[in-house]
Protein backbone atom coordinates (compact mmCIF):
# COMPACT_ATOMS: atom_id res chain seq x y z
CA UNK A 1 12.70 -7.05 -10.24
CA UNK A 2 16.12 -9.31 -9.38
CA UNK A 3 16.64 -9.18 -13.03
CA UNK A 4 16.18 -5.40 -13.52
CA UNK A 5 17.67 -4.34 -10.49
CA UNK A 6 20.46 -6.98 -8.85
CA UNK A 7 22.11 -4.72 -6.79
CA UNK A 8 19.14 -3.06 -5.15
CA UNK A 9 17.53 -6.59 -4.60
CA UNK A 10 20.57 -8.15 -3.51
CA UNK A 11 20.44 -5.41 -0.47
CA UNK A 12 17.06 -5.94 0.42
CA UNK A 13 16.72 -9.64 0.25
CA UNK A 14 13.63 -11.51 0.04
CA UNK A 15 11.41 -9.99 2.55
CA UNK A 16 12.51 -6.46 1.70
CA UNK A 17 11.69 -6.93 -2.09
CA UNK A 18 8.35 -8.26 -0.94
CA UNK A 19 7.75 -4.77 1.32
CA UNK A 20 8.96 -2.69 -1.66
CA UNK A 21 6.66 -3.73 -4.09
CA UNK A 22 3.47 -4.46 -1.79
CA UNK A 23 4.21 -0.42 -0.81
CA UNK A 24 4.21 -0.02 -3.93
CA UNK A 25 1.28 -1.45 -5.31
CA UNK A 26 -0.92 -0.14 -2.55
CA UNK A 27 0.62 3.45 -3.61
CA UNK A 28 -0.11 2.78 -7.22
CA UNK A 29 -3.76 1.84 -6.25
CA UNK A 30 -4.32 5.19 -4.89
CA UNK A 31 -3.61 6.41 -8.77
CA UNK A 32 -6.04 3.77 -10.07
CA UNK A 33 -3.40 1.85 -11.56
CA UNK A 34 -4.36 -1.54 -11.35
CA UNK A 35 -3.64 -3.44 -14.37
CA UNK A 36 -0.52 -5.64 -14.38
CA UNK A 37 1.87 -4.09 -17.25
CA UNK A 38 0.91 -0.79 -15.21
CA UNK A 39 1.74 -2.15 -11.72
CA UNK A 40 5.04 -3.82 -12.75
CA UNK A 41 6.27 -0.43 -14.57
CA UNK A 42 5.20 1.37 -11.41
CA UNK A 43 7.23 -1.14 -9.23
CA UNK A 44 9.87 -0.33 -11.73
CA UNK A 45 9.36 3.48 -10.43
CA UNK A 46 10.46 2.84 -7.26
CA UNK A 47 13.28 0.89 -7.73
CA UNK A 48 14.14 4.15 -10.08
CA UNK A 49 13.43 6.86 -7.90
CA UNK A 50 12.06 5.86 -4.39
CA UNK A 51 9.23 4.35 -2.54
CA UNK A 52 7.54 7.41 -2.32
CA UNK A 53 8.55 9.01 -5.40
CA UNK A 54 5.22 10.07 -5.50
CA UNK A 55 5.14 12.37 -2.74
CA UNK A 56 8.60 13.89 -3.38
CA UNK A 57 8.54 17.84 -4.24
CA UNK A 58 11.36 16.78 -6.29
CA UNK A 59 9.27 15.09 -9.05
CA UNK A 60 6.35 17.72 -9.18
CA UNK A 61 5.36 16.40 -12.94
CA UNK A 62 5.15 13.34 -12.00
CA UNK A 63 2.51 14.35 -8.78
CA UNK A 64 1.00 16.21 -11.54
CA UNK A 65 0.39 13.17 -14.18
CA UNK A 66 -0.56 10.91 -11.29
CA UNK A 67 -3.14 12.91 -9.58
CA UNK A 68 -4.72 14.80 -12.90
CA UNK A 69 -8.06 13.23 -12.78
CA UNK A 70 -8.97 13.65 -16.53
CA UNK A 71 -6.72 11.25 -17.66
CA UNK A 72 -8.19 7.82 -16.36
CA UNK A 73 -5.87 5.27 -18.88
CA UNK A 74 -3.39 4.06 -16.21
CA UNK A 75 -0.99 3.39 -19.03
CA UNK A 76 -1.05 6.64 -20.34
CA UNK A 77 0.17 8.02 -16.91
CA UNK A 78 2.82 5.61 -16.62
CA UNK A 79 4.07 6.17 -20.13
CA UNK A 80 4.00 9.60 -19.46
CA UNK A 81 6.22 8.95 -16.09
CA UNK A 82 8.68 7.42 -18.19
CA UNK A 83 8.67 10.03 -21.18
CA UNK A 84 9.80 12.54 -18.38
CA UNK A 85 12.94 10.58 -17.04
CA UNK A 86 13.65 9.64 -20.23
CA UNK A 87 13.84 12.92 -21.14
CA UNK A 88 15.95 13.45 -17.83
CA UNK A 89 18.64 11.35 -18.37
């Protein structure tokens, strides 16, 4: 995440980093979202939009994709994360 995101990272320092992303992958395990392409793009997530981007009213879609419980391919939700801000920006 240094690489990705210097700034952020150079604010929160070692132990901060390592609170970020444990938050976020016990938040990502809630979604099922387990494997490690998955995890790392959901890491990503927060460094994007938040630790608890998930729970923000702001990003209703993204609630949406992350709680629908008929799509079980964790990389399909995460793509589809990522199709939305793409189409955002």
């Amino acid at each position: 995440m240094i690489e990705l995101f210097p700034d952020i990272c150079a604010v929160l320092g070692k132990e901060g980093i390592h609170r970020k992303n444990t938050l976020a992958i016990n938040n990502a395990k809630k979604y099922e979202i387990a494997e490690e392409r998955c995890l790392l793009r959901y890491i990503s997530l927060t460094y994007i939009l938040g630790d608890n981007f998930d729970k923000n009213p702001e990003y209703k879609k993204i609630h949406l994709i992350l709680n629908d419980t008929n799509v079980r391919n964790s990389s399909k939700k995460i793509d589809d994360i990522f199709s939305i801000i793409e189409l955002a920006s």
